[in-house]
N, C-alpha and C. Protein backbone atom coordinates (compact mmCIF):
# COMPACT_ATOMS: atom_id res chain seq x y z
N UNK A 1 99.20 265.32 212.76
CA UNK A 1 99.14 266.67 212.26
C UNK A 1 100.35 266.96 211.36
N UNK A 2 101.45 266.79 211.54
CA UNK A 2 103.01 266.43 211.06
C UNK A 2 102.42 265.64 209.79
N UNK A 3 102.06 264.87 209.81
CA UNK A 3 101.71 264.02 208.37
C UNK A 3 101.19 264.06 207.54
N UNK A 4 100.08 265.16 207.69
CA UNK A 4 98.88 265.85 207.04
C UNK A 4 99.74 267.06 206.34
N UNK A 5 100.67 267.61 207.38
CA UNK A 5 101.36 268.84 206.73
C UNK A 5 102.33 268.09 205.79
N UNK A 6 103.10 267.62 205.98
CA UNK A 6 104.17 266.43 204.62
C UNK A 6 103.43 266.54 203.63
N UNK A 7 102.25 265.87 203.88
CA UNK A 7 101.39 265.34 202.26
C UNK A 7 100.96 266.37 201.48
N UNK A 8 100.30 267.32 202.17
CA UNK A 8 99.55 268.74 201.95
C UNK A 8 100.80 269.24 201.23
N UNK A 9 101.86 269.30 201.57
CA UNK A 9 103.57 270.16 201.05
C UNK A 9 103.85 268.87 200.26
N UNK A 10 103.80 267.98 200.22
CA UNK A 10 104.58 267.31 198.66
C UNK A 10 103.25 267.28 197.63
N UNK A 11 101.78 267.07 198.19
CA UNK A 11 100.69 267.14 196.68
C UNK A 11 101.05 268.76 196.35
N UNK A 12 101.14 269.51 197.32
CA UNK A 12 101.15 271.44 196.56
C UNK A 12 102.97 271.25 195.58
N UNK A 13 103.62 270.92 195.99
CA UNK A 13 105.02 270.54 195.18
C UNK A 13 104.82 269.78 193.63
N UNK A 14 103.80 268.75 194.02
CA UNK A 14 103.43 267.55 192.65
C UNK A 14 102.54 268.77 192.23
N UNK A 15 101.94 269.14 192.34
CA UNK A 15 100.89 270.07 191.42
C UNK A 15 101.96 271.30 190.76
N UNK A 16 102.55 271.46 191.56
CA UNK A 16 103.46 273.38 190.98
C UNK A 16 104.02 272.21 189.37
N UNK A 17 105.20 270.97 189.93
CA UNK A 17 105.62 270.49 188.49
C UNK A 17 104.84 270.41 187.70
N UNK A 18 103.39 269.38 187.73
CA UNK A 18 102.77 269.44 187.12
C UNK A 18 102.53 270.52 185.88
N UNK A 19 102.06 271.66 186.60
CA UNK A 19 101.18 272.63 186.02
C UNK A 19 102.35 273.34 185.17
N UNK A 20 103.84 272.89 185.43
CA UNK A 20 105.15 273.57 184.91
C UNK A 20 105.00 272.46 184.00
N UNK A 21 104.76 271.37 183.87
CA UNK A 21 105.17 270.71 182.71
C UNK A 21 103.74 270.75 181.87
N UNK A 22 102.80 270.96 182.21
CA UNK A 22 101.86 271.51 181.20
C UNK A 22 101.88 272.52 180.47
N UNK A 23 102.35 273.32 181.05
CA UNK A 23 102.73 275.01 180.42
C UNK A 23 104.04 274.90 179.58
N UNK A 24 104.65 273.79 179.65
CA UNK A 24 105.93 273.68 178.25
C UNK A 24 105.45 272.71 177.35
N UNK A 25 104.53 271.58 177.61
CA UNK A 25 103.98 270.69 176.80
C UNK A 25 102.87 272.01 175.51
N UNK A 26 102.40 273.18 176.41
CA UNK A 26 101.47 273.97 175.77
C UNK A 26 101.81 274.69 175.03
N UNK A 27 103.15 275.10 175.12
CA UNK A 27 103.45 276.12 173.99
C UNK A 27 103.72 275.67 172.54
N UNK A 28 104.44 274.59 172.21
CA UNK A 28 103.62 273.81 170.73
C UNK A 28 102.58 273.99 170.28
N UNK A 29 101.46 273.74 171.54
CA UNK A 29 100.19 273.94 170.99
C UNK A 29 99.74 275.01 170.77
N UNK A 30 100.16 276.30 171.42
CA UNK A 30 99.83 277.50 171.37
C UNK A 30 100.17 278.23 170.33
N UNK A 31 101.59 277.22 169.80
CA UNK A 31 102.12 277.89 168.48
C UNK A 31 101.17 277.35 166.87
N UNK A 32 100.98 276.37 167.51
CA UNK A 32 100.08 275.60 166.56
C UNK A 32 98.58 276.14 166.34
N UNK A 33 98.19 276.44 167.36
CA UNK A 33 96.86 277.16 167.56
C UNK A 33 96.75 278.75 166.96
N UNK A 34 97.85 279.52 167.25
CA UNK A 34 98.12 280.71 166.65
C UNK A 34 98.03 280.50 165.29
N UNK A 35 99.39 279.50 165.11
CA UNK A 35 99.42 279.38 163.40
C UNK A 35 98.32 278.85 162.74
N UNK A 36 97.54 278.16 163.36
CA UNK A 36 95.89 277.67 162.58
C UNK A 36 95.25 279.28 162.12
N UNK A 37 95.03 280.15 163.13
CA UNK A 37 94.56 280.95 163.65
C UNK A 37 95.21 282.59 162.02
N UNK A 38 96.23 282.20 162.06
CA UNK A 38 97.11 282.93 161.40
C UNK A 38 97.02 282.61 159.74
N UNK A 39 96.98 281.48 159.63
CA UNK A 39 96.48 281.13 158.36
C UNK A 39 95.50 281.28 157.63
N UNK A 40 94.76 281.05 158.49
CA UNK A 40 93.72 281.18 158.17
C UNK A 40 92.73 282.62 158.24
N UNK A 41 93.01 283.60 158.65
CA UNK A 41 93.01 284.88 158.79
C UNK A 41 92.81 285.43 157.63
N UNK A 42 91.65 285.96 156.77
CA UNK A 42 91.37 286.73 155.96
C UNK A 42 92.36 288.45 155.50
N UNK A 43 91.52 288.79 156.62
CA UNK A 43 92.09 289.98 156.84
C UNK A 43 93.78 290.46 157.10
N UNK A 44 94.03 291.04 156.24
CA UNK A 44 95.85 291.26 156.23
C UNK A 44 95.97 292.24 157.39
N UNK A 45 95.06 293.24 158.07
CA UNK A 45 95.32 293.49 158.60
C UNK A 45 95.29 292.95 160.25
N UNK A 46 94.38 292.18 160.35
CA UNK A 46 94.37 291.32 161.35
C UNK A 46 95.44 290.18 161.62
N UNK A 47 95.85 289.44 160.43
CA UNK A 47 96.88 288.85 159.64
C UNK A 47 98.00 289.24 160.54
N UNK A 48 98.39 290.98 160.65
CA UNK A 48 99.64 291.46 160.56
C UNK A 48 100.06 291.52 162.24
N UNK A 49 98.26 291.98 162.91
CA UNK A 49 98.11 292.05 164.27
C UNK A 49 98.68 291.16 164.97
N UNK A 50 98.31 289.75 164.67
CA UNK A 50 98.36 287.93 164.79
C UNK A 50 99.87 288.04 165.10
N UNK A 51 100.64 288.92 164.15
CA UNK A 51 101.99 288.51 164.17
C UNK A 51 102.81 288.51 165.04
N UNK A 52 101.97 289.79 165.86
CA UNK A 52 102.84 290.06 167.47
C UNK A 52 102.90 288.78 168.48
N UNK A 53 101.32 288.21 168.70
CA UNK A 53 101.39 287.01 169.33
C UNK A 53 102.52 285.85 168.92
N UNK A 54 102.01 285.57 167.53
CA UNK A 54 102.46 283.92 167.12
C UNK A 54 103.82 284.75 167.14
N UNK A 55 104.51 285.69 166.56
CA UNK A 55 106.25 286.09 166.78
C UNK A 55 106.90 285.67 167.88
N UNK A 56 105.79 286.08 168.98
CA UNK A 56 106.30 286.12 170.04
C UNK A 56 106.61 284.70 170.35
N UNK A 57 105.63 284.23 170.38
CA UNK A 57 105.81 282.88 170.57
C UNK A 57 106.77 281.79 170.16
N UNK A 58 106.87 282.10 168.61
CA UNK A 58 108.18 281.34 167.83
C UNK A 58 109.25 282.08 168.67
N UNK A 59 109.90 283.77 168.72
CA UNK A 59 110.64 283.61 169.52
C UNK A 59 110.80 282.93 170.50
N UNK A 60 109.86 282.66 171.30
CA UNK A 60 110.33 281.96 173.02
C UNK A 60 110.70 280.65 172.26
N UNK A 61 109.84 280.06 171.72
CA UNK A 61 110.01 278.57 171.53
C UNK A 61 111.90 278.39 170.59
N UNK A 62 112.10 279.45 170.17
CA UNK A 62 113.61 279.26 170.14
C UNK A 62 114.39 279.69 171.06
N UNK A 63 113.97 280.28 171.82
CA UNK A 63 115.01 280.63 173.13
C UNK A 63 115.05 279.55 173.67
N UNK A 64 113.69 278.10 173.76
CA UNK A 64 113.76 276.97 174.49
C UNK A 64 114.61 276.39 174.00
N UNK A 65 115.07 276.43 172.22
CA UNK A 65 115.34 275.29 171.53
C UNK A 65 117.21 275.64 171.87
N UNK A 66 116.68 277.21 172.08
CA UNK A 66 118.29 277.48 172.01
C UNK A 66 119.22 276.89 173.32
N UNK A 67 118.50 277.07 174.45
CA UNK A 67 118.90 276.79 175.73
C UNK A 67 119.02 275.18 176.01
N UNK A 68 118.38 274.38 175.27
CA UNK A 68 118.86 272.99 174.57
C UNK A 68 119.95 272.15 173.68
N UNK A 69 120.77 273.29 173.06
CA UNK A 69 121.23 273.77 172.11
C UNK A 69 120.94 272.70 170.75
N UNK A 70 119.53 272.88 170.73
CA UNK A 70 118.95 272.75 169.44
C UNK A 70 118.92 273.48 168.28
N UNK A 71 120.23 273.70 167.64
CA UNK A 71 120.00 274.85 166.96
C UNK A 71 119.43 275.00 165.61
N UNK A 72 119.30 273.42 165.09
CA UNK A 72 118.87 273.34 164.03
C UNK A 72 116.77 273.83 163.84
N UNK A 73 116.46 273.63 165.13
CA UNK A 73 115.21 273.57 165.45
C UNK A 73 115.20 275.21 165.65
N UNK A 74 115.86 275.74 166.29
CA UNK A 74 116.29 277.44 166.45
C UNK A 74 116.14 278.33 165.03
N UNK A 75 116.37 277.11 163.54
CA UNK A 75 116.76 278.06 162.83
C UNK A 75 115.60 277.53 162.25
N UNK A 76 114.86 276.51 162.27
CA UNK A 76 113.64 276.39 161.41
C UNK A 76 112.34 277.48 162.04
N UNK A 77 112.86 277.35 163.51
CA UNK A 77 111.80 278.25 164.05
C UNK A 77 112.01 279.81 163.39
N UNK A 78 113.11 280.46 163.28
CA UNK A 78 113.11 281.56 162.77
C UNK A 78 112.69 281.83 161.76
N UNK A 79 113.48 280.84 160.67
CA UNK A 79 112.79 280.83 159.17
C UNK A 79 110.98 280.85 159.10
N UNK A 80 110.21 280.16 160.02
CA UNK A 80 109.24 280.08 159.76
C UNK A 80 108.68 281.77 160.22
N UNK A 81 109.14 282.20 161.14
CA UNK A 81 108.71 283.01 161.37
C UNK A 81 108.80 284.68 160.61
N UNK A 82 110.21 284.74 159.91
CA UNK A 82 110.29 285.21 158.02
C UNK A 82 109.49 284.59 157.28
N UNK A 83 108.77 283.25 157.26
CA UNK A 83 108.07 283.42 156.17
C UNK A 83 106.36 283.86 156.69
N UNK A 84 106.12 283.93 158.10
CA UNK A 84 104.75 284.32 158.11
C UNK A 84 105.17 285.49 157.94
N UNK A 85 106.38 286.70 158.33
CA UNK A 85 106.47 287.81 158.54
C UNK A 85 106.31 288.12 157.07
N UNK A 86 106.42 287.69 156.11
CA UNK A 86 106.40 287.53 154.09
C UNK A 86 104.72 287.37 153.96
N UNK A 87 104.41 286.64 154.67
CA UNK A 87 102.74 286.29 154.32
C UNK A 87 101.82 287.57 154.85
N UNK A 88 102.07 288.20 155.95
CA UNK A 88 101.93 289.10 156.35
C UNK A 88 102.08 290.70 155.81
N UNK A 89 102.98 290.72 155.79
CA UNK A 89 103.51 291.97 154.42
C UNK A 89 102.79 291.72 153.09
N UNK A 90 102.76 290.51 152.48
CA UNK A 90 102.12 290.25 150.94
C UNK A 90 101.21 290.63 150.98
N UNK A 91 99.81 290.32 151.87
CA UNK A 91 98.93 290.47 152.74
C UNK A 91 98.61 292.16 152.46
N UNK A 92 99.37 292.84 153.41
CA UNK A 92 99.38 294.54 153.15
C UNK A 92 99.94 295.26 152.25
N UNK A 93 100.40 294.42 151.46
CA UNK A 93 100.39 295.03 150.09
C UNK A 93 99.39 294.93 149.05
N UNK A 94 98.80 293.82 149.02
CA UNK A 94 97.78 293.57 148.16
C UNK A 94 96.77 294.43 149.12
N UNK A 95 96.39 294.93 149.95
CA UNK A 95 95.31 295.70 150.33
C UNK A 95 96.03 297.31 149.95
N UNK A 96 96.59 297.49 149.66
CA UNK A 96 96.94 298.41 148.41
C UNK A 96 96.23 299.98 149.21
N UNK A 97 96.44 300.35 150.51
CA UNK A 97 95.48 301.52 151.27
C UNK A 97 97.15 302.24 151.54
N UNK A 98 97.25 303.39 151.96
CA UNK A 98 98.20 304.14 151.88
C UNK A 98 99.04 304.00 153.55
N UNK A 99 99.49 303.34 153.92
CA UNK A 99 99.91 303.07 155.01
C UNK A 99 100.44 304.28 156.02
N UNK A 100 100.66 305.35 155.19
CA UNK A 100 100.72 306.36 155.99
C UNK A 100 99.31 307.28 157.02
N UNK A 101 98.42 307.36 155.81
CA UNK A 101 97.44 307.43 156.74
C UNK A 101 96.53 306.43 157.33
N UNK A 102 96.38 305.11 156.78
CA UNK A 102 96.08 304.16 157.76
C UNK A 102 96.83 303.38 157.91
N UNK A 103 97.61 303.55 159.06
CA UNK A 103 98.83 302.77 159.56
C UNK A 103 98.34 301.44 160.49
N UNK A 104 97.05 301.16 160.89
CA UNK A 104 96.88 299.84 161.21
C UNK A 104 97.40 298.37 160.84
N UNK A 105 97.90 297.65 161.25
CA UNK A 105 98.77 296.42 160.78
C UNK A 105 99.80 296.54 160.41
N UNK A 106 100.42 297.90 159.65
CA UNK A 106 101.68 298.26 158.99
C UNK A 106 102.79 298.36 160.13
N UNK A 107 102.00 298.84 161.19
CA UNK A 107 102.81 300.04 162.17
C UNK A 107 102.84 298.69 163.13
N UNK A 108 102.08 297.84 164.19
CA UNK A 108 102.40 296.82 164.49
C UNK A 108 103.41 295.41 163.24
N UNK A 109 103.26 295.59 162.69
CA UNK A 109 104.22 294.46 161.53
C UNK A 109 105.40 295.16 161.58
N UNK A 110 105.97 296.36 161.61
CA UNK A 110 107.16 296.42 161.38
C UNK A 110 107.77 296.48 162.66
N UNK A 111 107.05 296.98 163.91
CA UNK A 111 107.28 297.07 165.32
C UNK A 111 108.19 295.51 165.30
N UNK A 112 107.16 294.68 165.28
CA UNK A 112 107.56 293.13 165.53
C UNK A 112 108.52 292.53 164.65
N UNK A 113 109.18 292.94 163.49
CA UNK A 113 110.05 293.02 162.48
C UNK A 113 111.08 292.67 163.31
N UNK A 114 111.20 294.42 163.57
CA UNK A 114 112.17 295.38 164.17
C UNK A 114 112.68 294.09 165.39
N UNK A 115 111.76 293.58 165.87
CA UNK A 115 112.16 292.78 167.37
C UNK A 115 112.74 291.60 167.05
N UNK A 116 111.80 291.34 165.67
CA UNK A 116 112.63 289.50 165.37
C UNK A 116 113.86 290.10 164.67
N UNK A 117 114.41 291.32 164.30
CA UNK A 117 115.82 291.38 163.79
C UNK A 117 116.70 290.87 164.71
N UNK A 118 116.42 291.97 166.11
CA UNK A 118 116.92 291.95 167.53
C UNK A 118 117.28 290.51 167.66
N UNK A 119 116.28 289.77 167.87
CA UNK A 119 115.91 288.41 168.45
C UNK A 119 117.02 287.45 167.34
N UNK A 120 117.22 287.51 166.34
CA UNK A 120 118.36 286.78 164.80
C UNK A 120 119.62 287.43 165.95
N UNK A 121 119.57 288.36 165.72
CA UNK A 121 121.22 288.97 166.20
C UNK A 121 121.20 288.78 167.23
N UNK A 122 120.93 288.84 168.65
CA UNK A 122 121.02 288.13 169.54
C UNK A 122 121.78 286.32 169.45
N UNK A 123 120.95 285.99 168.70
CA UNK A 123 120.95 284.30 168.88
C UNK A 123 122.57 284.69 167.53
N UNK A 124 122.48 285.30 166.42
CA UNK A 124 124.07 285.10 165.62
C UNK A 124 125.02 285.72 166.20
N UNK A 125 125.17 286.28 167.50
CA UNK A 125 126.23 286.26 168.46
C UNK A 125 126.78 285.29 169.07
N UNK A 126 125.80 284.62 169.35
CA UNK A 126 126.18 283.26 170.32
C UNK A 126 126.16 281.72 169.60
N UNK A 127 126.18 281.97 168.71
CA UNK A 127 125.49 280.29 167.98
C UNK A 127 127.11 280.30 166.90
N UNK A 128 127.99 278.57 166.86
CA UNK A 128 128.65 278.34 165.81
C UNK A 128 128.88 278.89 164.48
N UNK A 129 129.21 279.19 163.89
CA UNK A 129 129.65 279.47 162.81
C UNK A 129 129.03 278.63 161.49
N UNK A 130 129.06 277.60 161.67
CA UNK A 130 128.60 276.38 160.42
C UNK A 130 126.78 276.57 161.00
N UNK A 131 126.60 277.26 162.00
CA UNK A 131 124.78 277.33 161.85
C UNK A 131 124.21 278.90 161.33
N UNK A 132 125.40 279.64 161.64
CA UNK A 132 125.10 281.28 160.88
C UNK A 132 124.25 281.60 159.32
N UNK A 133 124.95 280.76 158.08
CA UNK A 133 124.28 281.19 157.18
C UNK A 133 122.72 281.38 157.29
N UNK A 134 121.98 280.06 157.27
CA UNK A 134 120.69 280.59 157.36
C UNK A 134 120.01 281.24 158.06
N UNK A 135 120.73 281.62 159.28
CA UNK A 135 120.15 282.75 160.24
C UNK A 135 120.76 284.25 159.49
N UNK A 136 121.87 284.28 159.05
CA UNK A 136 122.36 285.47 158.48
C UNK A 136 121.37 285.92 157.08
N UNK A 137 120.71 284.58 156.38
CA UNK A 137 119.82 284.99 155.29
C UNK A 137 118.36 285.45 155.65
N UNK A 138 118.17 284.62 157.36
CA UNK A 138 116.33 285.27 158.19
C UNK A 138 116.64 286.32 157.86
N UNK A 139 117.87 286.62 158.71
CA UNK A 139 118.15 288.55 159.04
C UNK A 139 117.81 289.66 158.08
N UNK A 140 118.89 289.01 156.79
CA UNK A 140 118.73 289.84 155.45
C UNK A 140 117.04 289.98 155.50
N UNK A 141 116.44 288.96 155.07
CA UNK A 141 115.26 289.11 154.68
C UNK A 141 114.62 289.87 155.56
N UNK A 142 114.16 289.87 156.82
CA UNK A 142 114.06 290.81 157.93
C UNK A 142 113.89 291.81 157.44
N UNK A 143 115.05 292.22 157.58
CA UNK A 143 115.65 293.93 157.32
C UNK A 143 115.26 294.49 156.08
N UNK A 144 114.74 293.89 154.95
CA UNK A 144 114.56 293.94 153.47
C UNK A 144 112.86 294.32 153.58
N UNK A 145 112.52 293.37 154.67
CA UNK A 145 110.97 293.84 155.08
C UNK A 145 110.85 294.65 155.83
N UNK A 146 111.79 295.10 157.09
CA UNK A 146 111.54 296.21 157.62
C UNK A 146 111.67 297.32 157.16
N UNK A 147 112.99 297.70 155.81
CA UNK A 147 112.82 299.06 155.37
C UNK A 147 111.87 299.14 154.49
N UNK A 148 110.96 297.86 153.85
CA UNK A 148 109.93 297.98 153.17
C UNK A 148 108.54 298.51 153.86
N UNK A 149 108.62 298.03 155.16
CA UNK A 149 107.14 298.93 155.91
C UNK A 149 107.62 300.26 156.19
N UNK A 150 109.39 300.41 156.36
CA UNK A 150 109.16 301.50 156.68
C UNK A 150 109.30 302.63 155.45
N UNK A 151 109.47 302.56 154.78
CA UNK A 151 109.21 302.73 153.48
C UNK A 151 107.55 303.38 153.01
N UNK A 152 106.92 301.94 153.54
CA UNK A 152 105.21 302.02 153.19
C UNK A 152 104.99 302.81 154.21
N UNK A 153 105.30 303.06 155.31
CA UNK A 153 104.49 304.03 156.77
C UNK A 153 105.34 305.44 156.51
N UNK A 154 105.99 305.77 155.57
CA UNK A 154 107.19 306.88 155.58
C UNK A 154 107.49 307.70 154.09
N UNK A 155 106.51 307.15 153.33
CA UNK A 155 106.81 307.23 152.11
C UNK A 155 106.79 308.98 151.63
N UNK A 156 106.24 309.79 152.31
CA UNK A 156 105.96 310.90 152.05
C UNK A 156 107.70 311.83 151.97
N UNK A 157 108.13 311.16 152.58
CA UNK A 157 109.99 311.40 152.69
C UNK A 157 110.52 311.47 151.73
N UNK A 158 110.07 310.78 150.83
CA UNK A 158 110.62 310.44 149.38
C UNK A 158 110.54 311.67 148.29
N UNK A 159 109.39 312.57 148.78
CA UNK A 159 108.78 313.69 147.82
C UNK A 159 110.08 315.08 148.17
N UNK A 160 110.21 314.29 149.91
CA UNK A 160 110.93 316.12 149.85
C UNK A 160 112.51 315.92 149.25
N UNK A 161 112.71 317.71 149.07
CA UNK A 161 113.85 317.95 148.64
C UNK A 161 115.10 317.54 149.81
N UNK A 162 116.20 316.67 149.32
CA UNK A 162 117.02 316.72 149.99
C UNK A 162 118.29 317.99 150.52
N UNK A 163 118.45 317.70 151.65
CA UNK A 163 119.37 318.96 152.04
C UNK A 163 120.10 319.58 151.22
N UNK A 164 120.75 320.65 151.12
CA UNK A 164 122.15 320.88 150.52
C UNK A 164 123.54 319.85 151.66
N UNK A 165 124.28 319.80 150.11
CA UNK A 165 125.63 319.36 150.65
C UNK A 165 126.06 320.44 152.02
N UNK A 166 127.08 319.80 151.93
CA UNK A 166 128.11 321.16 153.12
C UNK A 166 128.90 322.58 152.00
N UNK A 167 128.88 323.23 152.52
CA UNK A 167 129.51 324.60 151.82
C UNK A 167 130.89 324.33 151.15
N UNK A 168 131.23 323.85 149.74
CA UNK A 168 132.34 324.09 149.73
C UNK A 168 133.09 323.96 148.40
């Protein structure tokens, strides 16, 4: 009975690794599967939707690379993920609809922007110095796209009159 319980507790042990090393072997693929998925995506606004997933995903997969201290792999992952966040935006611009009143894809794309800025500055706190530039140029670009949606979701701001100075 003792022996039955051993085996029963080391196959449930071999299965938990298992199913842990499938679930890190999978996220490549998941990123890969997204990005098929993402490319191929007609629709810019669906396009922009996509972005929350596969973002997400390139983030984690650099938090893996980071906790490896892979950082060169850290910064290709980011870059790639500025340039879908570029494919994405191009995308809702060429659909040329007023983003203020239909804020679909605009309003999720800059949400997720906003997070991969977070996610750059996070990681250019902690990462060498000689690996900063091209994470300091994701960022720029980032931020260049985020005041651009917010810009496109906000634009009506632009019409009004600005305050008066202070009295004096």
């Amino acid at each position: 009975m003792v022996r039955q319980a051993t085996c029963g507790m080391w196959l449930g042990v071999t299965a938990m690794f298992l199913a842990m090393g499938a679930a890190v072997l999978a996220a490549p693929d998941k990123i890969s599967e997204l990005q098929a998925r993402f490319d191929h995506e007609n629709n810019p606004v669906h396009r922009a939707k996509l972005m929350d997933k596969l973002g997400d995903e390139e983030f984690e997969e650099a938090r893996r690379a980071f906790k490896k201290n892979d950082l060169v792999t850290v910064g290709t992952v980011l870059e790639k993920y500025r340039d879908n966040v570029r494919v994405a935006l191009d995308g809702l611009r060429k659909k040329r609809t007023d983003a203020e009143r239909d804020s679909a894809g605009y309003r999720q794309l800059e949400i997720h922007v906003r997070r991969g800025i977070r996610e750059v500055d996070e990681i250019l706190l902690r990462i060498p110095d000689e690996y900063q530039p091209p994470l300091q140029l994701v960022r720029k670009d980032l931020d260049e796209m985020d005041r651009e949606l917010i810009h496109m979701l906000f634009h009506y701001r632009d019409s009004e009159v600005a305050p008066p100075g202070p009295p004096g």
